[in-house]
N, C-alpha and C. Protein backbone atom coordinates (compact mmCIF):
# COMPACT_ATOMS: atom_id res chain seq x y z
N UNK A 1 -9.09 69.57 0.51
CA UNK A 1 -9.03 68.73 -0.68
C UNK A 1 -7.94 67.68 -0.48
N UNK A 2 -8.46 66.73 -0.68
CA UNK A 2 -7.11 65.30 -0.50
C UNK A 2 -6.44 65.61 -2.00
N UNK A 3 -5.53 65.07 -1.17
CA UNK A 3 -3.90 65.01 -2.34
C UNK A 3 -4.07 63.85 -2.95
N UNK A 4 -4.60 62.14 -2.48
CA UNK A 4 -4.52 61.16 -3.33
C UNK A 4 -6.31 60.92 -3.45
N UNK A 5 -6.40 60.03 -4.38
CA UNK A 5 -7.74 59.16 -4.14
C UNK A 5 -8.30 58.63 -2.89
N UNK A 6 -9.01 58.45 -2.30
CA UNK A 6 -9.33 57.43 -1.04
C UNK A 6 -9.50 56.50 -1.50
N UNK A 7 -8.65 54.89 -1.20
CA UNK A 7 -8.36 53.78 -1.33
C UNK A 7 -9.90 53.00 -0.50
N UNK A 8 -10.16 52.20 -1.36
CA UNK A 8 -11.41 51.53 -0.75
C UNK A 8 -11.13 50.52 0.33
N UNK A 9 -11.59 49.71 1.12
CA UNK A 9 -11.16 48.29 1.97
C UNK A 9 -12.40 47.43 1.17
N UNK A 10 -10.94 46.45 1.11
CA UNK A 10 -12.03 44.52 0.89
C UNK A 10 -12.20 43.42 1.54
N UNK A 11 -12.52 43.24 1.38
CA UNK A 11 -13.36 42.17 2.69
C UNK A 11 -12.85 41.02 2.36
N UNK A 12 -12.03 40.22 1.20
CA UNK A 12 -12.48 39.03 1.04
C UNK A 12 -10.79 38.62 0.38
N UNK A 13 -9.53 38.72 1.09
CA UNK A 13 -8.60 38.79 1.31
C UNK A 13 -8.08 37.99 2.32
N UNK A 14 -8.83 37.06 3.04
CA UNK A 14 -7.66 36.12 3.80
C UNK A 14 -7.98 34.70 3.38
N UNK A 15 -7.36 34.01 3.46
CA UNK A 15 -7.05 32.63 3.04
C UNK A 15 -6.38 31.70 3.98
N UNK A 16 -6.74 30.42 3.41
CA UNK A 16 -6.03 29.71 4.88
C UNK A 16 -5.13 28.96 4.45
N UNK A 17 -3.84 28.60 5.04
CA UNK A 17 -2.98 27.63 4.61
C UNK A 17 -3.02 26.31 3.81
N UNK A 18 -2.49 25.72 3.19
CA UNK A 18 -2.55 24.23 2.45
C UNK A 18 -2.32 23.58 3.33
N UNK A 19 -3.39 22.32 3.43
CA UNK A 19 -2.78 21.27 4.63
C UNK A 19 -1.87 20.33 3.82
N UNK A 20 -1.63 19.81 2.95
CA UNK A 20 -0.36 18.91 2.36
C UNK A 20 -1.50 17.25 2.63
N UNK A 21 -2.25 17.02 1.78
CA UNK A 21 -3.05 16.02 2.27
C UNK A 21 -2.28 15.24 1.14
N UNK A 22 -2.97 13.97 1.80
CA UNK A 22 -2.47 12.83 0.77
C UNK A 22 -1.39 11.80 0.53
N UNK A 23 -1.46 10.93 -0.29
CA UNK A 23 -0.41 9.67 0.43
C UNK A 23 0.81 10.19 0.08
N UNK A 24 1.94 9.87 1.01
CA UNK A 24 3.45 10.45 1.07
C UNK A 24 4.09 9.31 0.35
N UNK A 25 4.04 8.08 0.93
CA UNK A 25 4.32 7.16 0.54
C UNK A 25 4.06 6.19 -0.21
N UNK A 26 4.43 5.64 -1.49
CA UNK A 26 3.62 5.30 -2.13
C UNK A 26 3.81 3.86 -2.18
N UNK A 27 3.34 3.13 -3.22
CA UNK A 27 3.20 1.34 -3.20
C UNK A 27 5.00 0.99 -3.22
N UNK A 28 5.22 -0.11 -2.96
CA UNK A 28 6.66 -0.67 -2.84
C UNK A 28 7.83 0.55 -2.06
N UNK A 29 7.09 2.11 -1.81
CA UNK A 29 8.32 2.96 -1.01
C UNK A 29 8.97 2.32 0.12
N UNK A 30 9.99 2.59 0.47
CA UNK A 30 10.80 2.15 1.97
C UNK A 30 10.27 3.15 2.60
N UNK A 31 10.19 2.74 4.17
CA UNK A 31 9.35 3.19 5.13
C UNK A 31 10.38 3.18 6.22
N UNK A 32 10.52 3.81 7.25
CA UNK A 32 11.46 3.52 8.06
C UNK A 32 10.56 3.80 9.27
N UNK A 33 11.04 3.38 10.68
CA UNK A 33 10.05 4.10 12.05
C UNK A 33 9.48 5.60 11.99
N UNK A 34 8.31 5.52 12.22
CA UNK A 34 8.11 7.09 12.68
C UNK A 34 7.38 8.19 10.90
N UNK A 35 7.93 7.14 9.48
CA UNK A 35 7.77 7.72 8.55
C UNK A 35 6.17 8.20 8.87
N UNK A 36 6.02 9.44 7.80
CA UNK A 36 4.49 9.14 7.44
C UNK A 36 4.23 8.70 6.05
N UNK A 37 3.02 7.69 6.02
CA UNK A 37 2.59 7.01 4.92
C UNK A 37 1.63 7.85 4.22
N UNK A 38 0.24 8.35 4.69
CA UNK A 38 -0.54 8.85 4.32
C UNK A 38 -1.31 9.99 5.99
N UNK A 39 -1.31 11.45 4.85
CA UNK A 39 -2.17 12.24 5.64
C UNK A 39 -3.24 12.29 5.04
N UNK A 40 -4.46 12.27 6.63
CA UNK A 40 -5.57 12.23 5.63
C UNK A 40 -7.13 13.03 6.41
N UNK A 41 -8.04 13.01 6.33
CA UNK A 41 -9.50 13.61 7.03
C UNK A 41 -10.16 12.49 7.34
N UNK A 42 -10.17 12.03 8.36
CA UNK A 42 -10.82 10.56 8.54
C UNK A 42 -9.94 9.57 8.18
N UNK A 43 -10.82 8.03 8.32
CA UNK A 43 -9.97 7.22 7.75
C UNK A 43 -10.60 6.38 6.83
N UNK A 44 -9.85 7.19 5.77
CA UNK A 44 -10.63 6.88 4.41
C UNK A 44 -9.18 5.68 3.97
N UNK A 45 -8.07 5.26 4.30
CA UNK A 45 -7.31 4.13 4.20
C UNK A 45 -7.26 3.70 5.69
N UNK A 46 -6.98 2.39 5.76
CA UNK A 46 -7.58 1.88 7.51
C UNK A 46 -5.83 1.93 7.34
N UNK A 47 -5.23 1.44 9.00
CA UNK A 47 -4.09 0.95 9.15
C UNK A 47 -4.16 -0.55 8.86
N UNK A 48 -2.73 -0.98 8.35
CA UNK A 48 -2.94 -2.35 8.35
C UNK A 48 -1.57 -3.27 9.23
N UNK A 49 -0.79 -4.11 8.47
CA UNK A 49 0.30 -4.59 9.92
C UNK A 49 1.60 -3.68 9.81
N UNK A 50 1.81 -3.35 11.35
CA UNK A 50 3.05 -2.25 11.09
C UNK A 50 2.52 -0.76 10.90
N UNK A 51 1.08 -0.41 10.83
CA UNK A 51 1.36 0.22 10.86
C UNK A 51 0.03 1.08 11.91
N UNK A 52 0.28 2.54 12.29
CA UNK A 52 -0.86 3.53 13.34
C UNK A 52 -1.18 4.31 13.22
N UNK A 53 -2.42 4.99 13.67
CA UNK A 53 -2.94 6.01 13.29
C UNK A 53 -2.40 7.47 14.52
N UNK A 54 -2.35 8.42 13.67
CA UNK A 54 -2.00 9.62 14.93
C UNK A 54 -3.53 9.88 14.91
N UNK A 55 -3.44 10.92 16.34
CA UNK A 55 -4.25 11.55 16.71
C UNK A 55 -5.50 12.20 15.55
N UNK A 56 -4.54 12.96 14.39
CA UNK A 56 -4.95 13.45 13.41
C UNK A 56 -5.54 12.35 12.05
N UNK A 57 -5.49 11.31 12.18
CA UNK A 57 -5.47 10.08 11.15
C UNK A 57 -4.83 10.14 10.78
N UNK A 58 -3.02 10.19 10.24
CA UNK A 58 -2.60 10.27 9.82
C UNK A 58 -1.95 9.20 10.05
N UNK A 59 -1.77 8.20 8.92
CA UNK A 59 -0.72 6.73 8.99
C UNK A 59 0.16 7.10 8.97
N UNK A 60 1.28 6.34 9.86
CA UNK A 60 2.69 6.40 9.92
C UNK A 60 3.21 5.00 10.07
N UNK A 61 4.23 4.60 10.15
CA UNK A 61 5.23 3.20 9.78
C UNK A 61 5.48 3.23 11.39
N UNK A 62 5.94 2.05 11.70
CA UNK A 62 6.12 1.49 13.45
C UNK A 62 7.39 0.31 12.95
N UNK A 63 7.74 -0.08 11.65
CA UNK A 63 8.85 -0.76 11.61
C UNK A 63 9.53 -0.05 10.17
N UNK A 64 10.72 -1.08 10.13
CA UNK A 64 11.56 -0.53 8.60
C UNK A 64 10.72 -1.51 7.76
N UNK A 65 10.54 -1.31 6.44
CA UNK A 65 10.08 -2.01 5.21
C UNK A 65 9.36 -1.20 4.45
N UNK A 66 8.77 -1.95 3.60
CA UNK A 66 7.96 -1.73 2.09
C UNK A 66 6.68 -1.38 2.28
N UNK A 67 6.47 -0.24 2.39
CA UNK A 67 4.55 -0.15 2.18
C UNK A 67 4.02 -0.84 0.77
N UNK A 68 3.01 -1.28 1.22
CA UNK A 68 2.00 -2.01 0.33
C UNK A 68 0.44 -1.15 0.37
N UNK A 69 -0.06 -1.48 -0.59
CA UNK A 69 -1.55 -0.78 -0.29
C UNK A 69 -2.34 -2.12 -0.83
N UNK A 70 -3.29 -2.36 -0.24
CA UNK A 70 -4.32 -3.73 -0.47
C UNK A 70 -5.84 -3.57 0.04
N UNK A 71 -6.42 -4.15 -0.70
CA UNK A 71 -8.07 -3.77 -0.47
C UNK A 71 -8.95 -5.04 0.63
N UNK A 72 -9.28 -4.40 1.54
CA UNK A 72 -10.21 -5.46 2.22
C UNK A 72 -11.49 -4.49 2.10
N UNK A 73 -12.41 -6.25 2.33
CA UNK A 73 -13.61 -6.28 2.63
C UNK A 73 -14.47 -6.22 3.74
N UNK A 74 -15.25 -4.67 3.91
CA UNK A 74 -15.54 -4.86 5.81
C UNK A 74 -17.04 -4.67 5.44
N UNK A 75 -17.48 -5.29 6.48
CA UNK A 75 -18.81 -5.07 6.57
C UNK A 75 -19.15 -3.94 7.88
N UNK A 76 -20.40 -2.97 7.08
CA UNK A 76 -20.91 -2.34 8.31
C UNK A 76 -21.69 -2.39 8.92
N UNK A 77 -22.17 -1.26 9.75
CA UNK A 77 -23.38 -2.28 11.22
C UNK A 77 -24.70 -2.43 10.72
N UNK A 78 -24.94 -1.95 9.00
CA UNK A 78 -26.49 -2.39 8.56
C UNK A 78 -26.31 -3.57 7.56
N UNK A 79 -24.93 -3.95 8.05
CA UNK A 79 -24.70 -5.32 7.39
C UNK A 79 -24.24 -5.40 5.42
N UNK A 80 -24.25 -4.08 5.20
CA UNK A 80 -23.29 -4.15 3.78
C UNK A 80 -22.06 -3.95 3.90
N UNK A 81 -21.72 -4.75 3.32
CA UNK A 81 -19.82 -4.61 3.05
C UNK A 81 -19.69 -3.72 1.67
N UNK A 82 -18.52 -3.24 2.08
CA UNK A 82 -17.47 -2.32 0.92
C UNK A 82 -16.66 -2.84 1.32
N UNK A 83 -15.46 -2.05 0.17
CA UNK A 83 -14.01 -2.15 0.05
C UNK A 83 -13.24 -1.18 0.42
N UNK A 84 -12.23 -1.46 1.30
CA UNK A 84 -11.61 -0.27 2.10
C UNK A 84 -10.16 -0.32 1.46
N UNK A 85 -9.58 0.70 1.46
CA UNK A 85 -8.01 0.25 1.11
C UNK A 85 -7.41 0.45 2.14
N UNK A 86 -6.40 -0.38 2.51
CA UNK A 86 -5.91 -0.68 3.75
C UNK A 86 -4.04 -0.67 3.45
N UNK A 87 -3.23 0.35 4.52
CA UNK A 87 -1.63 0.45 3.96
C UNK A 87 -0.68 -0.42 5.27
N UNK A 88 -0.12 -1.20 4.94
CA UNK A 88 1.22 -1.71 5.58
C UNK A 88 2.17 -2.03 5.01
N UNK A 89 2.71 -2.17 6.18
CA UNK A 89 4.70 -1.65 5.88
C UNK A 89 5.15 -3.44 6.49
N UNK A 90 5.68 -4.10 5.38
CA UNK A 90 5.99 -5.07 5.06
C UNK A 90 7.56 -5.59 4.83
């Protein structure tokens, strides 16, 4: 005869870390070399002057100044344009 209950197992107990998505830096912030501006899944904000994409898409600053965020107009290869938002460090 057991002394306690038998404890059941669950299956549905692991979870995965927070990636921290999203813009760091925001409109008029100071930016310095190396900052990051925005983490992101793709590139759903393009780079704009001053600034590069990592490996991961993730914008980062390449000089000191002011991030800005501003909207251009791109066209794609079936020939419609949208509006992209686009970040540099100014």
């Amino acid at each position: 005869m057991a002394s306690t209950k038998a404890g059941g197992s669950t299956k549905n107990v692991r979870d995965s870390k927070p990636k921290y998505l999203g813009i760091k830096l925001g409109n008029g912030a100071a930016a310095r070399p190396g900052m990051v501006i925005v983490r992101q899944r793709g590139t759903k904000i393009m780079a704009g002057k001053n600034v590069r994409v990592a490996k991961d898409h993730t914008l980062f600053a390449m000089t000191t100044g002011k991030v800005s965020y501003t909207e251009k107009r791109k066209m794609k290869f079936d020939g419609s344009i949208t509006r992209r938002k686009v970040a540099n460090v100014i």
